[in-house]
PDB file of N, CA and C in Angstrom:
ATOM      1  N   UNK A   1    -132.599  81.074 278.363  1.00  0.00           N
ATOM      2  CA  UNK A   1    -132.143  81.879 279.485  1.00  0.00           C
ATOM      3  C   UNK A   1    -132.336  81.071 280.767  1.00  0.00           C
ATOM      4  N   UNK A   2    -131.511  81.093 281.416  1.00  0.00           N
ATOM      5  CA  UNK A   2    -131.632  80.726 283.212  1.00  0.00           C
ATOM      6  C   UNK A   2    -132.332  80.884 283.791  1.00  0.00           C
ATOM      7  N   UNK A   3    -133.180  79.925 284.740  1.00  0.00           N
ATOM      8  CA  UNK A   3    -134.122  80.656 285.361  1.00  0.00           C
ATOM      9  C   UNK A   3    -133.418  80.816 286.598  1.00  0.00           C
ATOM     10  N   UNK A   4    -133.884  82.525 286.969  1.00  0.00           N
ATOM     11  CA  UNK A   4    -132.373  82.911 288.213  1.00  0.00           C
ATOM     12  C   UNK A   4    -133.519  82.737 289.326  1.00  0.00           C
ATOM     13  N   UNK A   5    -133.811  82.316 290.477  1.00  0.00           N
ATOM     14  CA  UNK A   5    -134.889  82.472 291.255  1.00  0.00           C
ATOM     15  C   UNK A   5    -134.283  83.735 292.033  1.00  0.00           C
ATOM     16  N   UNK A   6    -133.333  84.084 292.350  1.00  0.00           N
ATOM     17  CA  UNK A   6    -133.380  85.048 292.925  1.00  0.00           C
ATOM     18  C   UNK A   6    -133.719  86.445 292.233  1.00  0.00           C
ATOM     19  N   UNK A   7    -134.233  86.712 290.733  1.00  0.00           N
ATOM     20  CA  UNK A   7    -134.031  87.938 290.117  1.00  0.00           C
ATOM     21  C   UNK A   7    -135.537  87.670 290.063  1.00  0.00           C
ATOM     22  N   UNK A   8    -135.998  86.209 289.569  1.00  0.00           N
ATOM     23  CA  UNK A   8    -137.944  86.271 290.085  1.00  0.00           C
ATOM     24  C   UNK A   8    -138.456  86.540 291.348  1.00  0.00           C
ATOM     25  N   UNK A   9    -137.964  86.294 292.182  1.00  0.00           N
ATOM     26  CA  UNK A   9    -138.474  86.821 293.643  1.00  0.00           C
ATOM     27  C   UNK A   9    -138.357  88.133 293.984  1.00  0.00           C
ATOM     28  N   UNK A  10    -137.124  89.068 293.452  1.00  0.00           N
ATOM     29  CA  UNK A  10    -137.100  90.422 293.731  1.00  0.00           C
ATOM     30  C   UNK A  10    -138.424  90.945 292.378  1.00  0.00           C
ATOM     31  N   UNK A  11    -138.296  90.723 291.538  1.00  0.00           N
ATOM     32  CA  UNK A  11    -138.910  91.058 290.406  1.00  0.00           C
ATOM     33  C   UNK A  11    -140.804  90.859 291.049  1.00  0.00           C
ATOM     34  N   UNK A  12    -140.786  89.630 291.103  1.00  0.00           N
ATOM     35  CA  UNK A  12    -142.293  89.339 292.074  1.00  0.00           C
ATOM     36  C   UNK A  12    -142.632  89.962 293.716  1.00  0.00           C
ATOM     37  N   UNK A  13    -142.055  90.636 294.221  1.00  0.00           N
ATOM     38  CA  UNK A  13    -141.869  91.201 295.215  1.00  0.00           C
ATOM     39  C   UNK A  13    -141.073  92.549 295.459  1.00  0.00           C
ATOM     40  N   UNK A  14    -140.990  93.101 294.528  1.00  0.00           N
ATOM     41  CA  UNK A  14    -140.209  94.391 294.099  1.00  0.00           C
ATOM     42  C   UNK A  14    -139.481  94.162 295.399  1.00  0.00           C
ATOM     43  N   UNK A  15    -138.667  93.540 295.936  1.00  0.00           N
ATOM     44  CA  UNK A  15    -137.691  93.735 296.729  1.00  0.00           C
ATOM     45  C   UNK A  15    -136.199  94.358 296.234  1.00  0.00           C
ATOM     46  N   UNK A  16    -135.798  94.708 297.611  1.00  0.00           N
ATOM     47  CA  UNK A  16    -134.043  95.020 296.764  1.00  0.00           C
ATOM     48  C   UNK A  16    -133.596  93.950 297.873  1.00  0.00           C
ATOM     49  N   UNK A  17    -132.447  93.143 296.697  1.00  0.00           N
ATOM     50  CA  UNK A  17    -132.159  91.779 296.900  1.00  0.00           C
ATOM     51  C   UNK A  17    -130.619  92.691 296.622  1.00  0.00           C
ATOM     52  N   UNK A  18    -130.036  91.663 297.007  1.00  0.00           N
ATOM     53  CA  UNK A  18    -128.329  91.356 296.889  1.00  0.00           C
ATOM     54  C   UNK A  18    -127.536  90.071 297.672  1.00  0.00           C
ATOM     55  N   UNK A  19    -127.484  89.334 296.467  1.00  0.00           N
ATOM     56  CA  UNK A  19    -126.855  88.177 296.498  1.00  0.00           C
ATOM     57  C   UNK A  19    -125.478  87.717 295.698  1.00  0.00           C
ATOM     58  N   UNK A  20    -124.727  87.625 296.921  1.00  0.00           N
ATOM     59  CA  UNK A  20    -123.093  87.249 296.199  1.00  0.00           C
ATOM     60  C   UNK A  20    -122.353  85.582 296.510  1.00  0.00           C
ATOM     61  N   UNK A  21    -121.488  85.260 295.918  1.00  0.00           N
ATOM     62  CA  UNK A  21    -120.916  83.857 296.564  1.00  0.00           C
ATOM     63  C   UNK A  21    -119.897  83.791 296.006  1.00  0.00           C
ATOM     64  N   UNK A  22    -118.826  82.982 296.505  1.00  0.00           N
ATOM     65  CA  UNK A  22    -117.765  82.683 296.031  1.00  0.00           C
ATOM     66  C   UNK A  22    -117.178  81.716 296.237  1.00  0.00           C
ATOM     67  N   UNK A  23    -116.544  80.275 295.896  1.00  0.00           N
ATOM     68  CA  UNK A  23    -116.512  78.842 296.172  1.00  0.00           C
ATOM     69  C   UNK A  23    -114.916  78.994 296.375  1.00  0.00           C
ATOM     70  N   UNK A  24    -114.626  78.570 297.539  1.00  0.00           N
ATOM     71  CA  UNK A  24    -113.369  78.911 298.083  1.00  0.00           C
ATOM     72  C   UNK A  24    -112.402  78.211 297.102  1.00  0.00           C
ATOM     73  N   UNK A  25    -112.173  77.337 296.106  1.00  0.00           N
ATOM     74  CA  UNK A  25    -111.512  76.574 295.534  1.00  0.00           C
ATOM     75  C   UNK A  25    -111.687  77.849 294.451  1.00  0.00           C
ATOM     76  N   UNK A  26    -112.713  78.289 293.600  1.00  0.00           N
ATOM     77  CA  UNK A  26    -112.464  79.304 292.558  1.00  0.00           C
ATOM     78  C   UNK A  26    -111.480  79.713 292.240  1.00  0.00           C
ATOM     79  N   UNK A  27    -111.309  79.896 290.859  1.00  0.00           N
ATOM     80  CA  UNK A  27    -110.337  80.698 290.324  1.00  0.00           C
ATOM     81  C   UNK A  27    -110.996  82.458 289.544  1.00  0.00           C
ATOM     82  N   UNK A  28    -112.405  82.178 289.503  1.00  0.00           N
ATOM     83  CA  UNK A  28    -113.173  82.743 288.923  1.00  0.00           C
ATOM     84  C   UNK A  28    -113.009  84.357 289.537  1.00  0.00           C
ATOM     85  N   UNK A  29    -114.165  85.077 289.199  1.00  0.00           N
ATOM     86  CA  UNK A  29    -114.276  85.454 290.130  1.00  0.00           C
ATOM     87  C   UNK A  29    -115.762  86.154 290.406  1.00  0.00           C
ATOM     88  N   UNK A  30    -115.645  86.183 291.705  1.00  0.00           N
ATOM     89  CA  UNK A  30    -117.262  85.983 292.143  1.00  0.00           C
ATOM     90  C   UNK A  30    -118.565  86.773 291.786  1.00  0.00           C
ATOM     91  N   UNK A  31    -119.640  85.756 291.778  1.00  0.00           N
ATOM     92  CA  UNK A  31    -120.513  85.910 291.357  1.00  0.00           C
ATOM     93  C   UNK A  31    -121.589  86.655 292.066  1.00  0.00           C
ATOM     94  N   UNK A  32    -122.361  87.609 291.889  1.00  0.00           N
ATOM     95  CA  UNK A  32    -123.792  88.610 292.843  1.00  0.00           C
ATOM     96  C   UNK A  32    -124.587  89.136 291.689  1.00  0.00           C
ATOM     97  N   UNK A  33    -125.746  89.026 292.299  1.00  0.00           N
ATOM     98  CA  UNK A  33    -126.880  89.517 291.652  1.00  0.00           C
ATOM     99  C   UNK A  33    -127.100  90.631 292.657  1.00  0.00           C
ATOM    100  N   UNK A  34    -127.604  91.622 292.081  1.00  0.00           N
ATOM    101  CA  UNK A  34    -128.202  93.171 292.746  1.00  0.00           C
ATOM    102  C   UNK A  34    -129.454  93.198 291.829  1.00  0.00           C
ATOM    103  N   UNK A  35    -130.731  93.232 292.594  1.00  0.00           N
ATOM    104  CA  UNK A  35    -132.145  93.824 291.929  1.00  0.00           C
ATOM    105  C   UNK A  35    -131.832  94.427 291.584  1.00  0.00           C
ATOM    106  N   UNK A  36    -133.544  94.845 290.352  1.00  0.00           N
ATOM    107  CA  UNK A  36    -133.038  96.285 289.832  1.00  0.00           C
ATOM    108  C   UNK A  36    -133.335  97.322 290.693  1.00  0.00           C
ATOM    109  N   UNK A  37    -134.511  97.228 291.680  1.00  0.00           N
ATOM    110  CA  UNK A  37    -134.713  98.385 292.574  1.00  0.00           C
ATOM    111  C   UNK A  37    -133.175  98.741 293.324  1.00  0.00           C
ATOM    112  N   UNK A  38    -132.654  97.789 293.903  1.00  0.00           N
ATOM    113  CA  UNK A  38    -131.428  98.198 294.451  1.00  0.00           C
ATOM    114  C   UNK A  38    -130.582  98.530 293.579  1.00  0.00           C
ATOM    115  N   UNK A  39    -130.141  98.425 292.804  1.00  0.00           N
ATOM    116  CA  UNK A  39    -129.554  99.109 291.657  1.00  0.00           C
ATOM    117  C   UNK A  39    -130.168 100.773 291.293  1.00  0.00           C
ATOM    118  N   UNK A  40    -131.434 100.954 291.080  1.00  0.00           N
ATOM    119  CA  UNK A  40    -131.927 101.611 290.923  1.00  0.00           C
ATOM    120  C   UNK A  40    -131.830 103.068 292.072  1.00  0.00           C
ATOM    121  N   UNK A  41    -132.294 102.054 293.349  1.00  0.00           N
ATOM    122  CA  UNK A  41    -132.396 103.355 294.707  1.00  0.00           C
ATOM    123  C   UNK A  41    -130.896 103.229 295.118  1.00  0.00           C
ATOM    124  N   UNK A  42    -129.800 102.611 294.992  1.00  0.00           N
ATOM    125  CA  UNK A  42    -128.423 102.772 295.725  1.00  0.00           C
ATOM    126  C   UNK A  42    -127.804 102.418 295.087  1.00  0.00           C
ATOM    127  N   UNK A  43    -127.428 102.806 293.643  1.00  0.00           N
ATOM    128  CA  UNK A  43    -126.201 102.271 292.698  1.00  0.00           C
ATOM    129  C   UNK A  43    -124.980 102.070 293.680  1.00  0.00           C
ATOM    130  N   UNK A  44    -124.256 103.672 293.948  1.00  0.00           N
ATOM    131  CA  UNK A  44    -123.371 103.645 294.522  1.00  0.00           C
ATOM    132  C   UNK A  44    -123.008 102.909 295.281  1.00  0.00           C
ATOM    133  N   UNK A  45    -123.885 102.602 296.426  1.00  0.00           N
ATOM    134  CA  UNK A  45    -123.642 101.931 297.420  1.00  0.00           C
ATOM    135  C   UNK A  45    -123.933 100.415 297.409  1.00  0.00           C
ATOM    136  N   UNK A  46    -124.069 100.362 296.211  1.00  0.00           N
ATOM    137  CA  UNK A  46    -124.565  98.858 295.522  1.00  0.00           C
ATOM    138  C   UNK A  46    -122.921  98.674 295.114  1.00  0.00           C
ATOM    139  N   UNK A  47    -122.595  99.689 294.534  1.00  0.00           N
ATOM    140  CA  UNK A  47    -120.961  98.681 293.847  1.00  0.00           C
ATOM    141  C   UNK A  47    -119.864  99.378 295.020  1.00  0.00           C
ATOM    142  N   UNK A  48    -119.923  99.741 296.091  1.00  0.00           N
ATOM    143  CA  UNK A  48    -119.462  99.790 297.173  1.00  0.00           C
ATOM    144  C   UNK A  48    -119.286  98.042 298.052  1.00  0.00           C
ATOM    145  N   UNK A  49    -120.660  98.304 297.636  1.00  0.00           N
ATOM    146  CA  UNK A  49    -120.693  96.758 298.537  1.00  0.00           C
ATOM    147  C   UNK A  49    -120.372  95.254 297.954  1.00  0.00           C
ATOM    148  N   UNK A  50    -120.315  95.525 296.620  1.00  0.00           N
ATOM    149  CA  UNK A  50    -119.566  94.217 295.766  1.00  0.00           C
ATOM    150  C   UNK A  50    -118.317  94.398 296.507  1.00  0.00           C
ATOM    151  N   UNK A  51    -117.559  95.432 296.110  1.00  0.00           N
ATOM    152  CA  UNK A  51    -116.045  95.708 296.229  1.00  0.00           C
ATOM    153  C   UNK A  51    -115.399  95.458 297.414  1.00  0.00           C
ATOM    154  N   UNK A  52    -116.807  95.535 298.732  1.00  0.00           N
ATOM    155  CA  UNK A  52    -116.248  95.312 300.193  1.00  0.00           C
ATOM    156  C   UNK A  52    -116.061  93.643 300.175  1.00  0.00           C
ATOM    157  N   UNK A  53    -117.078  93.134 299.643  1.00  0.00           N
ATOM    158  CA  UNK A  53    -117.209  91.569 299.350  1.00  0.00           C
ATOM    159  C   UNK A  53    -116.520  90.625 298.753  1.00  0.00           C
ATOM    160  N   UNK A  54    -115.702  91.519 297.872  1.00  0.00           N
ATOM    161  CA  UNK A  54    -114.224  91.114 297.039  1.00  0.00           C
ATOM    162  C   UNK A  54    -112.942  91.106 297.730  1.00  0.00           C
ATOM    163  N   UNK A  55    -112.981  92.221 298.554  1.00  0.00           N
ATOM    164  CA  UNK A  55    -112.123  92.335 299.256  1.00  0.00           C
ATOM    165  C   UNK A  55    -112.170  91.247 300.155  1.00  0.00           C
ATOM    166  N   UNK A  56    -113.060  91.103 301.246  1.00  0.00           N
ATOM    167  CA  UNK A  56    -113.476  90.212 302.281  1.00  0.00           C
ATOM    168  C   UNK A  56    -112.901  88.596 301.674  1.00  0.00           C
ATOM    169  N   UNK A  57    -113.626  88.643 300.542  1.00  0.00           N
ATOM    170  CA  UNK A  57    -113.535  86.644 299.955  1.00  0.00           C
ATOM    171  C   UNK A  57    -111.860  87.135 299.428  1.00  0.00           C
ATOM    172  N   UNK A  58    -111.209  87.674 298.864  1.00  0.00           N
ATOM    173  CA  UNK A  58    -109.695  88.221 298.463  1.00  0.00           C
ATOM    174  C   UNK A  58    -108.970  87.642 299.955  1.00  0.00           C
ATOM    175  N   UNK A  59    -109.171  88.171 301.241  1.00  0.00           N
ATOM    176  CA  UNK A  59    -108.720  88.090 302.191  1.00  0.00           C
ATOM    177  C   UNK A  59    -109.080  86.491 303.243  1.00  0.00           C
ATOM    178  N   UNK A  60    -110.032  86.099 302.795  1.00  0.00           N
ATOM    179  CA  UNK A  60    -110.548  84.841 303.288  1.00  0.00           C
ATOM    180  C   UNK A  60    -109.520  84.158 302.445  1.00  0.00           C
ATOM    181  N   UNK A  61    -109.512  84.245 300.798  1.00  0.00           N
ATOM    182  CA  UNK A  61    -108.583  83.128 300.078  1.00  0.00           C
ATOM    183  C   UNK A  61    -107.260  83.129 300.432  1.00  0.00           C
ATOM    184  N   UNK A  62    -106.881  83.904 300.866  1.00  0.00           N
ATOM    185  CA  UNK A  62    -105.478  84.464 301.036  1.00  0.00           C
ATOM    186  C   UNK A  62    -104.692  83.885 302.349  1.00  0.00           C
ATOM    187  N   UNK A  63    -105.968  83.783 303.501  1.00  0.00           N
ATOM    188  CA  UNK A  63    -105.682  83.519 304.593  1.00  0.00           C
ATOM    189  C   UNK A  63    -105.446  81.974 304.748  1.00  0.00           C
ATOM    190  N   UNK A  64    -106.354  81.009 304.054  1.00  0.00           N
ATOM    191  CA  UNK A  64    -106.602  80.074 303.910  1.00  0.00           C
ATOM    192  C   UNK A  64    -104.995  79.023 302.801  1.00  0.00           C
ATOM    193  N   UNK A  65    -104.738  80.208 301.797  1.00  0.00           N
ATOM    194  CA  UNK A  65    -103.070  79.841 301.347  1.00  0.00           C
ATOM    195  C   UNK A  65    -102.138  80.079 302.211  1.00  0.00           C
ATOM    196  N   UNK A  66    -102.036  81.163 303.242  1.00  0.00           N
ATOM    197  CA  UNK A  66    -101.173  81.253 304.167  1.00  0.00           C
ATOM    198  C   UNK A  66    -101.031  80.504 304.962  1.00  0.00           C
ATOM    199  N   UNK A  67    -101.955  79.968 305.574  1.00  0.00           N
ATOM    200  CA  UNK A  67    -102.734  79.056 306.371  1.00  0.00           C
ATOM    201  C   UNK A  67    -101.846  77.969 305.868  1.00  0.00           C
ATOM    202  N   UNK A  68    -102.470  77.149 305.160  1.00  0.00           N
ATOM    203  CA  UNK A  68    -101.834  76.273 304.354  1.00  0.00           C
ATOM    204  C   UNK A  68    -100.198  76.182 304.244  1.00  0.00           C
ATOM    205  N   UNK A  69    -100.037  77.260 303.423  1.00  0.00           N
ATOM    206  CA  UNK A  69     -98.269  77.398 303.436  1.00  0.00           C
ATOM    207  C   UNK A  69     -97.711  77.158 304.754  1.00  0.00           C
ATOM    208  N   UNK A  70     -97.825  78.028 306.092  1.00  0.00           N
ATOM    209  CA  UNK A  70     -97.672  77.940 307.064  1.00  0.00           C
ATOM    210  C   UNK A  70     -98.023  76.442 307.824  1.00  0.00           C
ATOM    211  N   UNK A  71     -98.568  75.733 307.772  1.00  0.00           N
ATOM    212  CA  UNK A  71     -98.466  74.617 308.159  1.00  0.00           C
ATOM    213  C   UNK A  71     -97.771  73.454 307.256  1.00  0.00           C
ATOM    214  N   UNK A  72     -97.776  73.216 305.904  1.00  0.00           N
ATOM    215  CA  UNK A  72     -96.593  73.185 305.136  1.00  0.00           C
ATOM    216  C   UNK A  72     -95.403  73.089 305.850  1.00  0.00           C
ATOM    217  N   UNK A  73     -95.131  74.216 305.784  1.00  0.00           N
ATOM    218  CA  UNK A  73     -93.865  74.539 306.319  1.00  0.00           C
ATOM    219  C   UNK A  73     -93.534  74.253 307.700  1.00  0.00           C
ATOM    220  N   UNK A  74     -94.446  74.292 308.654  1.00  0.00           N
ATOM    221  CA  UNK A  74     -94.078  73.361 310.276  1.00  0.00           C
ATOM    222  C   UNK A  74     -94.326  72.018 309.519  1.00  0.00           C
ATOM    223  N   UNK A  75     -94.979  71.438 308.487  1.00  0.00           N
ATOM    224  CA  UNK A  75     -94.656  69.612 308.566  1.00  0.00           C
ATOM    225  C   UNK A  75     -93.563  69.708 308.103  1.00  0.00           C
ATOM    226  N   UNK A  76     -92.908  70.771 307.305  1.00  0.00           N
ATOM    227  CA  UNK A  76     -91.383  70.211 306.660  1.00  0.00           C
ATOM    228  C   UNK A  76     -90.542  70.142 307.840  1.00  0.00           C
ATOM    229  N   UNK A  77     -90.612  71.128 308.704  1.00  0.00           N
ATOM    230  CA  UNK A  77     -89.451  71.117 309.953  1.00  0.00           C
ATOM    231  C   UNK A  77     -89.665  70.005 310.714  1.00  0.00           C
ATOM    232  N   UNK A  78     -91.399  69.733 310.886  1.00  0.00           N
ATOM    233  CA  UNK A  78     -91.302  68.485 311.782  1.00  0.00           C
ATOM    234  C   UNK A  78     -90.615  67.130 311.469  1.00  0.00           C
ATOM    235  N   UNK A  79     -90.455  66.899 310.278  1.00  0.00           N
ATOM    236  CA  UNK A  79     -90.076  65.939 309.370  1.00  0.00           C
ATOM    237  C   UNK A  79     -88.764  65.995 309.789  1.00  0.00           C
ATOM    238  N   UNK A  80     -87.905  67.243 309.404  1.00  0.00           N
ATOM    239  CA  UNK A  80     -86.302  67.692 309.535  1.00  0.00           C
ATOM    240  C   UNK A  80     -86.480  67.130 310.619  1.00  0.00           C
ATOM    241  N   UNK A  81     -86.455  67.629 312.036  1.00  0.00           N
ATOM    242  CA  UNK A  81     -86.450  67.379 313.060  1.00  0.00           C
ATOM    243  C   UNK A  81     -86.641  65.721 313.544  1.00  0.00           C
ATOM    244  N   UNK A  82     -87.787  65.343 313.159  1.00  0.00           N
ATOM    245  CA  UNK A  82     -87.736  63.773 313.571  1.00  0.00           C
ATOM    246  C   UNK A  82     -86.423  62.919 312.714  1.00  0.00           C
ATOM    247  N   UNK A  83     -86.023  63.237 311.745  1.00  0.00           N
ATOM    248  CA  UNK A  83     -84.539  62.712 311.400  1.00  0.00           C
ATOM    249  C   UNK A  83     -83.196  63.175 312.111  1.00  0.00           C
ATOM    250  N   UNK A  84     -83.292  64.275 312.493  1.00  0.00           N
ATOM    251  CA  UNK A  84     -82.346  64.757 312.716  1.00  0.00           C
ATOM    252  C   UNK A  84     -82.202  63.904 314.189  1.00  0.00           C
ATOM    253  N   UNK A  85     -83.621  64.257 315.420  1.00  0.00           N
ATOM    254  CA  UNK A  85     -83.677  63.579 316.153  1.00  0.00           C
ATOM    255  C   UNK A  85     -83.529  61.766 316.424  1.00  0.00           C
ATOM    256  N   UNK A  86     -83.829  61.272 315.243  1.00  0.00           N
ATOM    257  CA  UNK A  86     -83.843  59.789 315.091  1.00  0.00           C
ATOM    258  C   UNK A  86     -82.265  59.446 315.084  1.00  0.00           C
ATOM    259  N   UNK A  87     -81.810  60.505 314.209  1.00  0.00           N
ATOM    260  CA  UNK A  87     -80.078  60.019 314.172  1.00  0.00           C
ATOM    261  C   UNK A  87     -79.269  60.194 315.042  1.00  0.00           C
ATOM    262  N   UNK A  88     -79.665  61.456 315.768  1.00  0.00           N
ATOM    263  CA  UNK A  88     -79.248  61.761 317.307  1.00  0.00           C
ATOM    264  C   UNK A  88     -78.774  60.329 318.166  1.00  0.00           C
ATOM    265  N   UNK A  89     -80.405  59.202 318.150  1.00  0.00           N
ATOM    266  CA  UNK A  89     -80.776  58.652 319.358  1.00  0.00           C
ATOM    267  C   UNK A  89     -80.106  57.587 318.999  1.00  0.00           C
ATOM    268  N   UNK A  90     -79.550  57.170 317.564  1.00  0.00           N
ATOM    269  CA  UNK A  90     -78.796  55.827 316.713  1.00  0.00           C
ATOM    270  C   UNK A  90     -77.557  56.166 317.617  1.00  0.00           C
ATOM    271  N   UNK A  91     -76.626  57.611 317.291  1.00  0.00           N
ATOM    272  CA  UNK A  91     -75.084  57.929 317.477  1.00  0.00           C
ATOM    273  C   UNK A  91     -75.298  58.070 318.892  1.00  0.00           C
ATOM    274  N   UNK A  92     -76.431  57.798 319.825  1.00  0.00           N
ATOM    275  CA  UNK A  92     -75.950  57.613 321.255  1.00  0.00           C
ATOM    276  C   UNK A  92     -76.628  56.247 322.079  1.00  0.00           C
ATOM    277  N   UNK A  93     -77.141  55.532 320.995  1.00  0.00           N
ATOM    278  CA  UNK A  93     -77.485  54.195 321.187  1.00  0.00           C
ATOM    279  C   UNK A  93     -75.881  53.472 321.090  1.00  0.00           C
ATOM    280  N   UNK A  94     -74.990  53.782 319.975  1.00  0.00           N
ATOM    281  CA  UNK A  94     -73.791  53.264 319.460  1.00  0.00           C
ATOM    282  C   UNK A  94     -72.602  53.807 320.462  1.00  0.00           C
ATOM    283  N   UNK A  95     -72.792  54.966 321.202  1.00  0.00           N
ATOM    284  CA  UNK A  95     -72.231  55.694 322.030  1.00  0.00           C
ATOM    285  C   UNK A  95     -72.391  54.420 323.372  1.00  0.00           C
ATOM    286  N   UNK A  96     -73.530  54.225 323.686  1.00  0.00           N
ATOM    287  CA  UNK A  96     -73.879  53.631 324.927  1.00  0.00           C
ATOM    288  C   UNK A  96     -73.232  52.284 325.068  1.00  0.00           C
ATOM    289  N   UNK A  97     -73.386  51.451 323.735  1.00  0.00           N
ATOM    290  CA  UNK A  97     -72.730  49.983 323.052  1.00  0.00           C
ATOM    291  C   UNK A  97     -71.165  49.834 323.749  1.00  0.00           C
ATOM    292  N   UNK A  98     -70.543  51.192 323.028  1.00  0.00           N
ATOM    293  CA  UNK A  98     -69.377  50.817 322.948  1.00  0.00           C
ATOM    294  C   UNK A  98     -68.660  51.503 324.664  1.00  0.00           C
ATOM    295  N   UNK A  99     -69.260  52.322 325.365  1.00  0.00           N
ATOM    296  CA  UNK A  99     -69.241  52.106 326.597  1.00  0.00           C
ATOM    297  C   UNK A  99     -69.100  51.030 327.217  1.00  0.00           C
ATOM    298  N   UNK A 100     -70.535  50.323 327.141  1.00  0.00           N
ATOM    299  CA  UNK A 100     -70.772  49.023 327.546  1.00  0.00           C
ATOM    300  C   UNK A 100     -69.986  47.958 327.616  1.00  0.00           C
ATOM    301  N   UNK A 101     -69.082  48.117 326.289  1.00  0.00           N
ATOM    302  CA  UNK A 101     -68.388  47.370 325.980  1.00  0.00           C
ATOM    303  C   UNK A 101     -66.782  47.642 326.409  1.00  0.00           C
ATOM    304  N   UNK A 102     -66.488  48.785 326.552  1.00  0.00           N
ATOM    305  CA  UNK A 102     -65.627  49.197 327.795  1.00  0.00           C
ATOM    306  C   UNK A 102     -65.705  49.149 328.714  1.00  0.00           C
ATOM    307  N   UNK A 103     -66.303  49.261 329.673  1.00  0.00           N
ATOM    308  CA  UNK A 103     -66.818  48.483 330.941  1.00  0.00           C
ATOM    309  C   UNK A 103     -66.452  47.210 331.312  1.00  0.00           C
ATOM    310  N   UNK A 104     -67.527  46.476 330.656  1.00  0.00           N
ATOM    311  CA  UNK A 104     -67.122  45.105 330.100  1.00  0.00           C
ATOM    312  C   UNK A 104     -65.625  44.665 330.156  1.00  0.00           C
ATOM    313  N   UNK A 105     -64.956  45.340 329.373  1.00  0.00           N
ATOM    314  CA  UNK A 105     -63.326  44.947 329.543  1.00  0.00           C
ATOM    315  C   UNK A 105     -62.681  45.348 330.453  1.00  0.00           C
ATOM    316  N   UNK A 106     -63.083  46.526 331.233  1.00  0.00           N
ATOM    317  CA  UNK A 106     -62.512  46.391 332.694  1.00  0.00           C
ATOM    318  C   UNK A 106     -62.806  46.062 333.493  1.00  0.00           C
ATOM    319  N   UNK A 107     -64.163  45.573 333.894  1.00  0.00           N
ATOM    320  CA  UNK A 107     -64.358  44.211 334.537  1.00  0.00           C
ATOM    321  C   UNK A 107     -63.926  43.018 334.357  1.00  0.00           C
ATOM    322  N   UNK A 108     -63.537  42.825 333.501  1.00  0.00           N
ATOM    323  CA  UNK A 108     -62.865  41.341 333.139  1.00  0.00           C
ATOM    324  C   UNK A 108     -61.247  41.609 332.982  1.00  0.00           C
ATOM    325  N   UNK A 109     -60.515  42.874 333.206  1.00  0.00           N
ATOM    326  CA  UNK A 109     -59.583  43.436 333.636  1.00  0.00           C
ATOM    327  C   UNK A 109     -59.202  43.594 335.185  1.00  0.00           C
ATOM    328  N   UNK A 110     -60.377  43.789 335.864  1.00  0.00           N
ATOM    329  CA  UNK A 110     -60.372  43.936 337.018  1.00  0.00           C
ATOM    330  C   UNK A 110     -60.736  42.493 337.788  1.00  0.00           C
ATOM    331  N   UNK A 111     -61.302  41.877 336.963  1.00  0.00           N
ATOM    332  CA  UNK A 111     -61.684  40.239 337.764  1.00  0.00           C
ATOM    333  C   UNK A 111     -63.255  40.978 338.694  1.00  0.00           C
ATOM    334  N   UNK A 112     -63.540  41.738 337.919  1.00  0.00           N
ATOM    335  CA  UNK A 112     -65.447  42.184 338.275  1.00  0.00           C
ATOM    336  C   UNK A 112     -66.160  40.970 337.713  1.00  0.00           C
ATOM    337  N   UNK A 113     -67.276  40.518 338.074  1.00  0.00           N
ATOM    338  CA  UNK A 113     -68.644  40.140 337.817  1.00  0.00           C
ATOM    339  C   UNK A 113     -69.182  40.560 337.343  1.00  0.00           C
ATOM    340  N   UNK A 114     -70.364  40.804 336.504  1.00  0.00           N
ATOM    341  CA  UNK A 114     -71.708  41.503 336.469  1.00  0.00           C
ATOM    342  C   UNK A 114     -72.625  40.956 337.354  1.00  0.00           C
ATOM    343  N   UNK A 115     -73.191  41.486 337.789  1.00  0.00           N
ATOM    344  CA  UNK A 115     -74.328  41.083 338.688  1.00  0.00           C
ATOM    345  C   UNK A 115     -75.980  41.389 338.955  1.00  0.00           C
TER     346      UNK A 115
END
């Protein structure tokens, strides 16, 4: 058997203990010890308070995938966007060229210089 230190310390100290955890990566699902005195003097409100704690870590995991997804999803747009923008700045780099290069021929149409 395990030695649980938290079920020897309530046990050696007749305390009412309640201890829960849950490892944010888990698939499991989470783990609490309840003394027996607390078990004993507040069942009810003993599996009240798992259930609030399930809920709570339920809503922490949840937030943390949303979380996630949601930023996900702004790097995909940022990504879209810096191409979309990159190709923008090519078709008015090539825009500017061939200006340039019209210019160019009417200055040398016109008997212009550059200067």
């Amino acid at each position: 058997m395990y030695n649980i230190q938290s079920e020897r310390l309530s046990m050696e100290t007749n305390s009412w203990m309640f201890v829960a955890a849950q490892h944010p990566n888990a698939n499991g699902q989470l783990i609490h010890y309840t003394s027996p005195r607390l078990r004993r003097d507040a069942r009810e409100d003993t599996v009240a308070f798992v259930q609030q704690f399930s809920v709570i870590i339920n809503g922490l995991v949840h937030a943390r995938r949303k979380d996630a997804l949601e930023m996900g999803k702004a790097l995909e747009t940022s990504r879209r966007e810096v191409v979309e923008k990159a190709a923008l700045v090519q078709s008015q780099g090539e825009e500017i060229r061939s200006k340039d290069d019209l210019i160019s021929k009417y200055k040398a149409i016109l008997g212009l210089t550059a200067e």
